[in-house]
Protein backbone atom coordinates (compact mmCIF):
# COMPACT_ATOMS: atom_id res chain seq x y z
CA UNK A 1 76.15 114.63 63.07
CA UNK A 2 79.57 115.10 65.13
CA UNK A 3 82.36 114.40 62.75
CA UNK A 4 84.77 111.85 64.16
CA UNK A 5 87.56 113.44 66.17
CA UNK A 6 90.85 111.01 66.97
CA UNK A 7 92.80 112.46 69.59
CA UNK A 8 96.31 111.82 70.72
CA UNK A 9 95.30 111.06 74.58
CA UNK A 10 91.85 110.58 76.54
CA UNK A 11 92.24 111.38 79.96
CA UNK A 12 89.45 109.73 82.48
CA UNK A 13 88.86 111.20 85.47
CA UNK A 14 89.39 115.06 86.67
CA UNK A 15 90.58 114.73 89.72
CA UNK A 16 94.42 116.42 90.33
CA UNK A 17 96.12 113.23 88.42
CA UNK A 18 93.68 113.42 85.60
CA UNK A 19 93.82 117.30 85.38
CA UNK A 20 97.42 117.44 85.63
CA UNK A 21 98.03 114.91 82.89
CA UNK A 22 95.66 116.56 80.71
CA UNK A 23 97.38 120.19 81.15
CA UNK A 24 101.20 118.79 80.89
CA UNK A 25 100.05 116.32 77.34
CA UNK A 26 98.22 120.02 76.23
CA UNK A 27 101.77 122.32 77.03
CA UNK A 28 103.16 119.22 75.03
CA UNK A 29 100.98 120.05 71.64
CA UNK A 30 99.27 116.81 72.36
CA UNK A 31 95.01 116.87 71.08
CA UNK A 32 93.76 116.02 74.80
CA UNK A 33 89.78 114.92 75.93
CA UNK A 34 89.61 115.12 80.08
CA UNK A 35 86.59 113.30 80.55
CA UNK A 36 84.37 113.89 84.20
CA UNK A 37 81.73 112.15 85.36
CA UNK A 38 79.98 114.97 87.24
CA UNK A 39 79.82 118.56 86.10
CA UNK A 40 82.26 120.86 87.77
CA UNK A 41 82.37 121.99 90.13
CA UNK A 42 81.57 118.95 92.50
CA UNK A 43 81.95 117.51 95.60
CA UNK A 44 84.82 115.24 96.66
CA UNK A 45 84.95 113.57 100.29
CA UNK A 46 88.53 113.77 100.51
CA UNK A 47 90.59 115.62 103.92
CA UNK A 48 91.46 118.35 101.38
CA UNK A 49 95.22 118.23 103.17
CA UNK A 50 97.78 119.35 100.81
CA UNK A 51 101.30 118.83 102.03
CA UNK A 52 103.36 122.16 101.59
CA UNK A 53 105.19 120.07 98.67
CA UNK A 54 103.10 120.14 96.57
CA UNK A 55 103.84 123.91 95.67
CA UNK A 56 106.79 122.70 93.82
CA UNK A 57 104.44 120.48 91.52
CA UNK A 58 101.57 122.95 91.05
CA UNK A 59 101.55 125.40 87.98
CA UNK A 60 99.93 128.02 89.70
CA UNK A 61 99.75 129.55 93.53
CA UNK A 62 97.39 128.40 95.94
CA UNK A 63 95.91 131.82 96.61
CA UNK A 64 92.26 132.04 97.60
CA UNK A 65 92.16 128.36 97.28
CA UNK A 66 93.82 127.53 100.91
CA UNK A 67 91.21 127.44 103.20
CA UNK A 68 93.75 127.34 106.15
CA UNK A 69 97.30 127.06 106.58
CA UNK A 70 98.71 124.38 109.41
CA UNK A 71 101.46 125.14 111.69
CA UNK A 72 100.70 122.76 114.18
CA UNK A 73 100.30 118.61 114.34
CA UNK A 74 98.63 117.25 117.04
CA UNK A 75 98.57 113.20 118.15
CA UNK A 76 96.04 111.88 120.31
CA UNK A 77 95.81 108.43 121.66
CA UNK A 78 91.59 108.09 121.52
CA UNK A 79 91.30 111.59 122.40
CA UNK A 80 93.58 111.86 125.40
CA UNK A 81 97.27 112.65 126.22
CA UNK A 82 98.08 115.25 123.02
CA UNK A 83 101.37 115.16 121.33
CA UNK A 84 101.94 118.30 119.88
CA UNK A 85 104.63 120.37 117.75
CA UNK A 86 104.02 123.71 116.59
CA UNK A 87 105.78 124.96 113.57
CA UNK A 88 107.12 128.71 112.47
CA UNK A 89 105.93 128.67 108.73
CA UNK A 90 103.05 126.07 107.54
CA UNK A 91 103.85 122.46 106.48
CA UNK A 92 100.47 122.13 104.78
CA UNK A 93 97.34 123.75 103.21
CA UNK A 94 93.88 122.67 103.49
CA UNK A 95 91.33 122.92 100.52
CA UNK A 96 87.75 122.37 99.42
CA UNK A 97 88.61 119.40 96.69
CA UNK A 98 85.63 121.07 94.80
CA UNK A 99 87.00 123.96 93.82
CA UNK A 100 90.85 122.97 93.78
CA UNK A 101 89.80 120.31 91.10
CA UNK A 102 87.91 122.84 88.94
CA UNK A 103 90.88 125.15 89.19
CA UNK A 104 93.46 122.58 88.22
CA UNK A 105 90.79 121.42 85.17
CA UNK A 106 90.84 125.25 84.20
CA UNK A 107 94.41 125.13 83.74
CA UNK A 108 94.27 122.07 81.66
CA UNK A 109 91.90 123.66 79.37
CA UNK A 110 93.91 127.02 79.25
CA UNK A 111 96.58 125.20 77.84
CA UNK A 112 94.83 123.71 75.29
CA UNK A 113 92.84 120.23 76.27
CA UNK A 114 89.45 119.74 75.75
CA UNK A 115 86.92 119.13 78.90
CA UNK A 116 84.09 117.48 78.65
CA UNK A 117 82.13 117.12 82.38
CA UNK A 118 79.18 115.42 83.41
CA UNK A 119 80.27 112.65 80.78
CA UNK A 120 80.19 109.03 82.76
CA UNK A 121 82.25 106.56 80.90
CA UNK A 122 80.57 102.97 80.06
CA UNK A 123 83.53 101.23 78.86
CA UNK A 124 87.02 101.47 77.76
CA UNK A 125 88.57 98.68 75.06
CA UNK A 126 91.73 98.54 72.62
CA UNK A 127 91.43 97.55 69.56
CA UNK A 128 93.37 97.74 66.02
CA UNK A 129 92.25 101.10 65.78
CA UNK A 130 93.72 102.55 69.29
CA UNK A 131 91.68 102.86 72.46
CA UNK A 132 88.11 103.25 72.22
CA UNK A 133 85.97 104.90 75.19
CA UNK A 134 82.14 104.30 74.88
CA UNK A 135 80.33 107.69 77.00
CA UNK A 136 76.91 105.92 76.28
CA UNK A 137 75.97 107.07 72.89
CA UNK A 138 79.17 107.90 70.99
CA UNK A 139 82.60 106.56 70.90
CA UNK A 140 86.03 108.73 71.28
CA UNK A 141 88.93 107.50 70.09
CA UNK A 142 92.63 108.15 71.17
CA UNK A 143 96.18 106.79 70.61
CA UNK A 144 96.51 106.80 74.56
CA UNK A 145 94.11 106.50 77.46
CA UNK A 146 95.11 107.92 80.93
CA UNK A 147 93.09 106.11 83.98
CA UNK A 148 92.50 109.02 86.80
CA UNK A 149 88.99 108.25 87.71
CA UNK A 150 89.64 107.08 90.98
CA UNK A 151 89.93 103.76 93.20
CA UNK A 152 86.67 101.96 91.40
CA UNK A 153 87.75 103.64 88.20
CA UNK A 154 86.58 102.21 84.91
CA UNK A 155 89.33 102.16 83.24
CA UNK A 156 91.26 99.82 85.50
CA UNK A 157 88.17 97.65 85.30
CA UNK A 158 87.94 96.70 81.93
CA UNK A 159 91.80 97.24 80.77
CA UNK A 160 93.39 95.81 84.34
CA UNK A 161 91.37 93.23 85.49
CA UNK A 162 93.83 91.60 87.64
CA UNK A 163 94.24 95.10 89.73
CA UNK A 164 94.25 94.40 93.69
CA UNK A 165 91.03 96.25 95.36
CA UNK A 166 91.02 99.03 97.68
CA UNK A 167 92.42 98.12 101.50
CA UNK A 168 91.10 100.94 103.43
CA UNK A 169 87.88 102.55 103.75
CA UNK A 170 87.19 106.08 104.65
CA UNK A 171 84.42 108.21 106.46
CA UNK A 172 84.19 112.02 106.27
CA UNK A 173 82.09 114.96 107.54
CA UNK A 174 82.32 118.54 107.32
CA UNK A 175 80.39 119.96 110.44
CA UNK A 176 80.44 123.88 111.49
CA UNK A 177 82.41 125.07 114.07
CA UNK A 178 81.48 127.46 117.04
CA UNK A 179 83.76 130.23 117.53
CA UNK A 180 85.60 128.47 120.12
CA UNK A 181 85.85 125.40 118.12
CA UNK A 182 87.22 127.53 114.80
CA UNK A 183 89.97 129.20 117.59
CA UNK A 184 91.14 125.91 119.05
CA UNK A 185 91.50 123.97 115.79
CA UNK A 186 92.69 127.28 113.79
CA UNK A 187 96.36 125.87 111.86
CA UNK A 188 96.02 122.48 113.73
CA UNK A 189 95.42 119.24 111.82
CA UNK A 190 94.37 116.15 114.89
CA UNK A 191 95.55 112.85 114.43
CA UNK A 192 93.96 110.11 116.53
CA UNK A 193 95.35 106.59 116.62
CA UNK A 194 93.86 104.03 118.92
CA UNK A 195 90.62 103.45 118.37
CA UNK A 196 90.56 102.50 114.57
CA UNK A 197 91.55 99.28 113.09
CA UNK A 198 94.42 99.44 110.67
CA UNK A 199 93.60 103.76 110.86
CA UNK A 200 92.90 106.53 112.42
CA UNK A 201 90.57 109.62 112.69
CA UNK A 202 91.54 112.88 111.59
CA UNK A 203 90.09 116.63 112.05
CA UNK A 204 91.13 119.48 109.69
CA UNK A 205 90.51 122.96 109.51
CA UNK A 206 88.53 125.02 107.10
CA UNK A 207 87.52 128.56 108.14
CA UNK A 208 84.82 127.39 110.40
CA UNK A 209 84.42 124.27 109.43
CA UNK A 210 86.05 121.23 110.46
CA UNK A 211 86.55 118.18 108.08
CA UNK A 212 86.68 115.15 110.44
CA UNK A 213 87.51 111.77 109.21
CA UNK A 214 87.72 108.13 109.79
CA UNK A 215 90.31 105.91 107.79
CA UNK A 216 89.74 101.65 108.65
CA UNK A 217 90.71 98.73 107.41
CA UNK A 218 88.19 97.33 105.03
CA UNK A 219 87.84 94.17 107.06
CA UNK A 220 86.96 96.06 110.01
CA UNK A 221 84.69 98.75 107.45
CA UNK A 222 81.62 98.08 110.18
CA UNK A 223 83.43 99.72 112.90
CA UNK A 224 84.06 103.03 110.62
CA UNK A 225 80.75 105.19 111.54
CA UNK A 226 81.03 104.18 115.57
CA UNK A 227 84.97 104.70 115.29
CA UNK A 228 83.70 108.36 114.40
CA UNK A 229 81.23 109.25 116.26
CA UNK A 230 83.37 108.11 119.44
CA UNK A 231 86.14 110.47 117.89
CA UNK A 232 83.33 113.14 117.56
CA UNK A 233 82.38 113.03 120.85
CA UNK A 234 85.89 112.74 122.33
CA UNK A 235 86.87 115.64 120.71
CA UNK A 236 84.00 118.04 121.17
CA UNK A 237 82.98 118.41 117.73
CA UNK A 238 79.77 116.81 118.24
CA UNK A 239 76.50 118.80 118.56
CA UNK A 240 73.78 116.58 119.43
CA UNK A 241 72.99 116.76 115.57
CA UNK A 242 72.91 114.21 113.22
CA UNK A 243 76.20 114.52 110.89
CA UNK A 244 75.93 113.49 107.34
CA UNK A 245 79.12 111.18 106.17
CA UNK A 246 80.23 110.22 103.27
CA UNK A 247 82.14 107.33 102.38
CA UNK A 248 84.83 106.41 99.73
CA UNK A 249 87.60 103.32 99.50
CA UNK A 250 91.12 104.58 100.13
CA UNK A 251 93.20 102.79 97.64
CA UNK A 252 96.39 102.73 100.15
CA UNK A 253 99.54 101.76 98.77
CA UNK A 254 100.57 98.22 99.43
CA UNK A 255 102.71 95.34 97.73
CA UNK A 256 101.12 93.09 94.97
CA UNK A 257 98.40 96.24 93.89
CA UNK A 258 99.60 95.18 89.93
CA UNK A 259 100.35 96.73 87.48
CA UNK A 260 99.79 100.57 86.24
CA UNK A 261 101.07 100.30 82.56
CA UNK A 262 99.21 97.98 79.79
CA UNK A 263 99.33 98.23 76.10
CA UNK A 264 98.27 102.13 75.59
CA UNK A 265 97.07 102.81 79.21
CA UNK A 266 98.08 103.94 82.24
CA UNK A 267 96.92 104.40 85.22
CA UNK A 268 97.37 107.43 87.59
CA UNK A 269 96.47 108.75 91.02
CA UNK A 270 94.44 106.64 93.46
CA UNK A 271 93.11 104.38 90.66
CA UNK A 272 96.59 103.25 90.50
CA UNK A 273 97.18 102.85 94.34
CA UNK A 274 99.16 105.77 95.08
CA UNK A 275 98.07 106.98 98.07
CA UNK A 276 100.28 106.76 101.28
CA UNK A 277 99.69 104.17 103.44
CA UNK A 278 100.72 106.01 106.75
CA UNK A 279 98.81 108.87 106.68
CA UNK A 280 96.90 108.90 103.90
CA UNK A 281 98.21 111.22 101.49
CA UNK A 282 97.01 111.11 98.39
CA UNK A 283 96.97 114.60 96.32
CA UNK A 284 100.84 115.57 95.92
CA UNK A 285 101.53 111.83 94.94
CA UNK A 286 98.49 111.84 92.13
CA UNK A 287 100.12 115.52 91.00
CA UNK A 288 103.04 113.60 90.56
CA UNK A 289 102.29 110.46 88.99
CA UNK A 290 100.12 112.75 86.55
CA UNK A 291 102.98 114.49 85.38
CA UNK A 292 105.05 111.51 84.72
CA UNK A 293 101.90 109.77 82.79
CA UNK A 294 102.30 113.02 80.71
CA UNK A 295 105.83 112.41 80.26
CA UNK A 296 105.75 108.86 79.58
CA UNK A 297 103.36 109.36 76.46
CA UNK A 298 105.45 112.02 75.00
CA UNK A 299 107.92 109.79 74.92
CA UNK A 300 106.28 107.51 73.61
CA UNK A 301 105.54 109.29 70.34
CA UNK A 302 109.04 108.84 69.47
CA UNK A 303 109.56 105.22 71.10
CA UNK A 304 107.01 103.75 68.97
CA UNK A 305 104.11 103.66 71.54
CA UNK A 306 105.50 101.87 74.26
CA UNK A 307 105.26 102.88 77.74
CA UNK A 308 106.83 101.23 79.52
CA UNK A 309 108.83 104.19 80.85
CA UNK A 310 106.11 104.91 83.08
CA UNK A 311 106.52 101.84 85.39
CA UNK A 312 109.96 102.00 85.40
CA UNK A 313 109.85 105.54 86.33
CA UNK A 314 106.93 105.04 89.08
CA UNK A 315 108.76 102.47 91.04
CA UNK A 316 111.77 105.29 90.85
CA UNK A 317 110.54 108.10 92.17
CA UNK A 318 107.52 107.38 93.67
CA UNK A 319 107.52 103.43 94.93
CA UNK A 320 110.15 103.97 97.13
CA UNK A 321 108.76 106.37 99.56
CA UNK A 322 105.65 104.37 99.53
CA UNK A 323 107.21 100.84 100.39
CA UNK A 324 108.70 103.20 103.37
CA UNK A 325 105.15 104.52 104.30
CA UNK A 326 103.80 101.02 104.09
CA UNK A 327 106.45 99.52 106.93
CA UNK A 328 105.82 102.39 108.99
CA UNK A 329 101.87 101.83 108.67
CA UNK A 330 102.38 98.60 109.95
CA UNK A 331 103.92 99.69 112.72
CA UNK A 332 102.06 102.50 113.90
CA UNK A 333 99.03 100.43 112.59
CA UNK A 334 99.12 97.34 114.33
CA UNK A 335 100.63 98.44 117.47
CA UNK A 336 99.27 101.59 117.74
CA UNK A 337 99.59 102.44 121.79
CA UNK A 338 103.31 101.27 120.88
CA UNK A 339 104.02 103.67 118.22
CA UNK A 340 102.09 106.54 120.06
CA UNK A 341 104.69 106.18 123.23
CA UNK A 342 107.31 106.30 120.14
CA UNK A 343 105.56 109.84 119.46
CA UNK A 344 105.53 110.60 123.39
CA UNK A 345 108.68 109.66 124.06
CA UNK A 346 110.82 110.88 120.65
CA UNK A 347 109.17 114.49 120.02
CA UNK A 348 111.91 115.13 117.51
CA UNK A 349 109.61 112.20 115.18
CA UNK A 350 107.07 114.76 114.82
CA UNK A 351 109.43 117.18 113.32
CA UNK A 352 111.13 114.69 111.24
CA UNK A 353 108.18 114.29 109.62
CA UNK A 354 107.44 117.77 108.71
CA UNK A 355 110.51 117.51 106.90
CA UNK A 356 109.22 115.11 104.59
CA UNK A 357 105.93 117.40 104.31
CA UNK A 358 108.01 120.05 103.00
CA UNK A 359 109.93 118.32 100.81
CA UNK A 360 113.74 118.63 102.54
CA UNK A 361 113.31 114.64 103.66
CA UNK A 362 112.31 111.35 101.78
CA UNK A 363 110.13 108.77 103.43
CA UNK A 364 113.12 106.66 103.66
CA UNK A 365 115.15 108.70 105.11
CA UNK A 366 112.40 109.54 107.68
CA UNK A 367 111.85 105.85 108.58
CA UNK A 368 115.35 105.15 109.03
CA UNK A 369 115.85 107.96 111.30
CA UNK A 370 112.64 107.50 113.32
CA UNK A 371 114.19 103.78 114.36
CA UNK A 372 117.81 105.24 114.82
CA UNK A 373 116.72 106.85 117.84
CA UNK A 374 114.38 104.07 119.13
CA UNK A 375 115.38 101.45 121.59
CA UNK A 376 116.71 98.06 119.78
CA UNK A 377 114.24 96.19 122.15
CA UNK A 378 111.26 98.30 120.66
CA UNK A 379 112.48 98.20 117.37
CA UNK A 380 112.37 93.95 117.41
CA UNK A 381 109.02 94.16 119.06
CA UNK A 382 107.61 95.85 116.03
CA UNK A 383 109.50 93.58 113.48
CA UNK A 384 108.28 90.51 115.27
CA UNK A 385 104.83 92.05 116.15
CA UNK A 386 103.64 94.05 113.42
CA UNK A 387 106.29 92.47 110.72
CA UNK A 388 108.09 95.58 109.99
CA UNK A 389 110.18 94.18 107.76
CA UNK A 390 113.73 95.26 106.81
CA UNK A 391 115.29 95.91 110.20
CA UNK A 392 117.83 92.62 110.36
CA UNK A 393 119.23 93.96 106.92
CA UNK A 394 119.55 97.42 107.75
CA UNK A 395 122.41 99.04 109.72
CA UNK A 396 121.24 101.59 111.99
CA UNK A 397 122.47 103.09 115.19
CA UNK A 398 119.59 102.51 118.03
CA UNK A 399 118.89 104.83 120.54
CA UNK A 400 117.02 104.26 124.02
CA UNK A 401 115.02 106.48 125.98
């Protein structure tokens, strides 16, 4: 019989918040169980986009693990009329999530944690004792529990009830490329906006094979698979063949998602609502919020358990550039052929936003400057139209075209 082993954190879910959480708690001297559901290494529908950012977060370089490097960004309105900006050193890397979540879990358990895959958790509770995680069979018991198992997650089931669901659903395909196809999409990521409610449609490179997406509002969720095949065809990547999707919620940013700190939990990553609500990114701000889970519980070994340090340090450093995200989503969202003539018409937007991809911008500072240089008539349209909030309040020096 297994003897009873208490340990000073359980980590659910080993996805890049969950893995990174586990490895910082581990460099800590912390007794660490990273729980996954499926053995590794596993599939993930996920874009794979990393934005070049992330480096600064990641323990380790991306090596053999980039599948592609981007240099170029590319905006279509439904497939026509490209806006394009082409870039001297790459602003993001493109993986398969498979193997870039088994190499982050490696790390995790170099340092000292304990994995245990292919482990599904039934239930998470607190109790006198701590937190108690039932895997079906046994029970493991921790001081802390660390929720990184995803948008439908369990532990924000049973410890945060009152969590807001998932407001965007996504649709994604990997489908081969010819020779011509690998050329023409070689170091260019496609952005369409147009023909997706509340979204867009995506296409990424990965040596020969292109990961092409669909990201929808979940009220609209029965327009995702023909949004996609239209995008398909549009931009060539359809063969005649039938193209196997999978689909996932997108657990977008947005006000009133609840809390991410109760009692001895947190949560992390996209089961916490950290994902970008303008273009979707997801990866660099679960890195991040991993980290500062890992923080917050080291801490709290010498604040008497509490953690509330975690939300207060959240809404710090990562809140604010997803409240700016979230104002420019509804812009670009709801009044999409407006914000694409923004992108015709201000080409400098596109490399405003590398900035931010590369880490020498903040979100805020990106959205301020992208309405500086837009036409005060435009600018009202969008706060009346798609309730952009913030612009009466805000000083800025408008531009016109």
């Amino acid at each position: 019989m297994r003897d009873l082993v208490r340990y000073d954190t359980i980590v659910v879910g080993g996805g890049p918040a969950g893995a990174t959480a586990a490895m910082a708690l581990a460099k800590a001297g912390a007794k660490v169980l990273l729980l996954e559901r499926r053995r590794l290494p596993r599939y993930k529908a996920c874009g794979g986009c990393l934005s070049r950012r992330v480096e600064r977060l990641l323990p380790f370089d991306l090596g053999e693990l980039n599948e592609e490097s981007i240099t170029n960004l590319t905006f279509t309105w439904r497939g026509r009329n490209p806006v394009e900006a082409t870039f001297s050193e790459p602003v993001a890397y493109m993986v398969w999530r498979d193997t870039f979540d088994q190499a982050l879990c490696g790390r995790a358990v170099d340092a000292g944690a304990e994995l245990q895959d292919g482990q599904a958790v039934r239930s998470v509770k607190e109790s006198a004792n701590g937190v108690e995680v039932d895997l079906g069979g046994r029970t493991e018991i921790a001081d802390f529990v660390i929720g990184a198992d995803g948008a439908c997650g369990v532990v924000a089931r049973d410890l945060f009830p009152d969590r807001a669901q998932p407001m965007a659903v996504g649709l994604d395909a990997e489908i081969p490329l010819t020779s011509a196809g690998e050329a023409a999409l070689r170091g260019r990521v496609i952005i369409d906006v147009g023909r997706t409610p509340g979204g867009y449609c995506w296409a990424f490179p990965k040596r020969g094979v292109a990961s092409v997406g669909v990201s929808i509002d979940r009220r609209s969720a029965k327009r995702a698979l023909p949004c996609l095949t239209a995008f398909l065809s549009a931009g060539g990547f359809s063969n005649g063949k039938a193209v196997r999707t999978t689909g996932a919620m997108i657990p977008v940013y947005h006000d009133g998602t609840g809390p991410i700190h109760r009692g001895r939990a947190l949560l992390t990553g996209d089961a916490a609502c950290l994902v970008d609500p303008f273009l979707g990114e997801g990866i660099y701000y679960a890195i991040q919020s991993g980290q500062l889970a890992a923080r917050a519980i080291v801490r709290a070994g010498s604040d008497g358990g509490d953690l509330q340090w975690y939300q207060a340090a959240i809404s710090t450093e990562i809140t604010p550039a997803l409240e700016a995200a979230g104002r420019l989503s509804r812009a670009a969202h709801r009044l999409p052929w407006l914000w694409f003539q923004v992108l015709r018409r201000r080409r400098g937007v596109i490399d405003l936003y590398r900035k931010v991809l590369i880490g020498e911008e903040s979100y805020e500072s990106f959205e301020d400057q992208v309405w500086a240089g837009t036409p005060r008539s435009i600018v009202m349209l969008f706060d009346l139209l798609a309730g952009r909030g913030g612009f009466s309040g805000r000083r800025q020096e408008l531009g016109s075209w």
